[in-house]
Protein backbone atom coordinates (compact mmCIF):
# COMPACT_ATOMS: atom_id res chain seq x y z
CA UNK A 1 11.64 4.36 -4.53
CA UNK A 2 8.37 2.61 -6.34
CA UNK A 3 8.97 -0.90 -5.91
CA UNK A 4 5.14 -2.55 -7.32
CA UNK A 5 1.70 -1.56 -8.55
CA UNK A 6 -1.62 -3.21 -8.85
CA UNK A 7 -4.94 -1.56 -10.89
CA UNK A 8 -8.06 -2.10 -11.12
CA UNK A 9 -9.89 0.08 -13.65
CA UNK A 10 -9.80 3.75 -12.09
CA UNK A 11 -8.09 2.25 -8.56
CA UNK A 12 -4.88 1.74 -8.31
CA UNK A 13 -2.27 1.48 -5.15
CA UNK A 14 1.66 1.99 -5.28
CA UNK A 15 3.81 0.37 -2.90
CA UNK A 16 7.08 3.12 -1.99
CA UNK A 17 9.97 1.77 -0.13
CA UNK A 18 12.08 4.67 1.95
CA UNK A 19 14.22 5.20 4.31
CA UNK A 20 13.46 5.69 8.02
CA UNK A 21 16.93 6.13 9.64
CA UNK A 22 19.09 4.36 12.32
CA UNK A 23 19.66 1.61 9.03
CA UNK A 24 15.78 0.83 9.14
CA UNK A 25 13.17 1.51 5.98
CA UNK A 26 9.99 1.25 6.05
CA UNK A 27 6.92 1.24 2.90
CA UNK A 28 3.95 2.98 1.95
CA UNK A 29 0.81 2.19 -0.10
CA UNK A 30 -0.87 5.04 -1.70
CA UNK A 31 -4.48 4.13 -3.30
CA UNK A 32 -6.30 6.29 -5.53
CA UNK A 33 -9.60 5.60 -6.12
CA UNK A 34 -11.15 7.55 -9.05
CA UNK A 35 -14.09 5.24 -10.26
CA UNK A 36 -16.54 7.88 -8.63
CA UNK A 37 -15.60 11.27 -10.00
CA UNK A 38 -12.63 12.95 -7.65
CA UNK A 39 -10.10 11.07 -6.49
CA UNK A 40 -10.40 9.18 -3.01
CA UNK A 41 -6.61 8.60 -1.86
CA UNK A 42 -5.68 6.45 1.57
CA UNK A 43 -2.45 5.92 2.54
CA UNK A 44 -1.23 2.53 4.64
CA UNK A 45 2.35 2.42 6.15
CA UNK A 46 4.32 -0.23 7.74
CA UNK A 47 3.68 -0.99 11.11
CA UNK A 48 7.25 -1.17 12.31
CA UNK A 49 10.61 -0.52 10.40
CA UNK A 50 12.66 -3.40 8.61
CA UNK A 51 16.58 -3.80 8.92
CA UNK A 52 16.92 -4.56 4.94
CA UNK A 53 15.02 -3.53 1.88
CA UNK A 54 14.41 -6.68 0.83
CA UNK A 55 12.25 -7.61 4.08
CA UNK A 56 10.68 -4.37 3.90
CA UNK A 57 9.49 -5.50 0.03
CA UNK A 58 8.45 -8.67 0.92
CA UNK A 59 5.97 -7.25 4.07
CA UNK A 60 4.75 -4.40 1.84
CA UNK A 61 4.35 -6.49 -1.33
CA UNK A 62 2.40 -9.23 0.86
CA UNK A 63 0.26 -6.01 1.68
CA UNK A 64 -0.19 -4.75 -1.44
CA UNK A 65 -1.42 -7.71 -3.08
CA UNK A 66 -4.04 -8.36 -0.02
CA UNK A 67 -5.55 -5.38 -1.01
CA UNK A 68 -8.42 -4.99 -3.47
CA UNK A 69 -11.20 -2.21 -4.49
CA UNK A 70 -14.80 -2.76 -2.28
CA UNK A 71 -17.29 -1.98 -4.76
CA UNK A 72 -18.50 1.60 -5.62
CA UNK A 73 -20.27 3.51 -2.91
CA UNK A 74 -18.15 2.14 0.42
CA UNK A 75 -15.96 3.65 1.93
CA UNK A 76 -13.22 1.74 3.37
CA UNK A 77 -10.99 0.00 1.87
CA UNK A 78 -11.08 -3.90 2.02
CA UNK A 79 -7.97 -4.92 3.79
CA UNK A 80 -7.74 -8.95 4.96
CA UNK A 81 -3.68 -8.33 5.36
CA UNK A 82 -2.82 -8.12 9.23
CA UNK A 83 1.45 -7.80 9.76
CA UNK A 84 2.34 -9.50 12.68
């Protein structure tokens, strides 16, 4: 399920909220970066699983919001959120 999105001109990330079994779900934050020609996509999961979707929003949100674009020409991905 897409829960939240954040863009930036040609970079964007989605924040996914799933399932992971054993009553534990888990996120995932897929950024596309297409200010440079072809797309540049990274994926970030959660560290650990969550008993309820609403923790699991709340860690991935926190995540998703930490994250912005580095300018043109790096490569990684500028990421000052750390999960516990």
């Amino acid at each position: 399920m897409e829960v939240f999105a954040k863009t930036f001109n040609a970079w964007g990330a989605t924040l996914t909220v799933h399932p992971e079994g054993q009553g534990k779900y888990g996120w995932k934050i897929v950024v596309e970066d297409r200010r440079q020609g072809s797309p540049r996509v990274q994926c970030i999961s959660s560290p650990i699983g969550f008993p309820s979707v609403d923790e699991t929003i709340l860690d991935g949100r926190a995540a998703l919001e930490a994250l912005v674009p580095e300018p043109c020409g790096t490569e990684e991905l500028h990421r000052p959120y750390q999960p516990e």
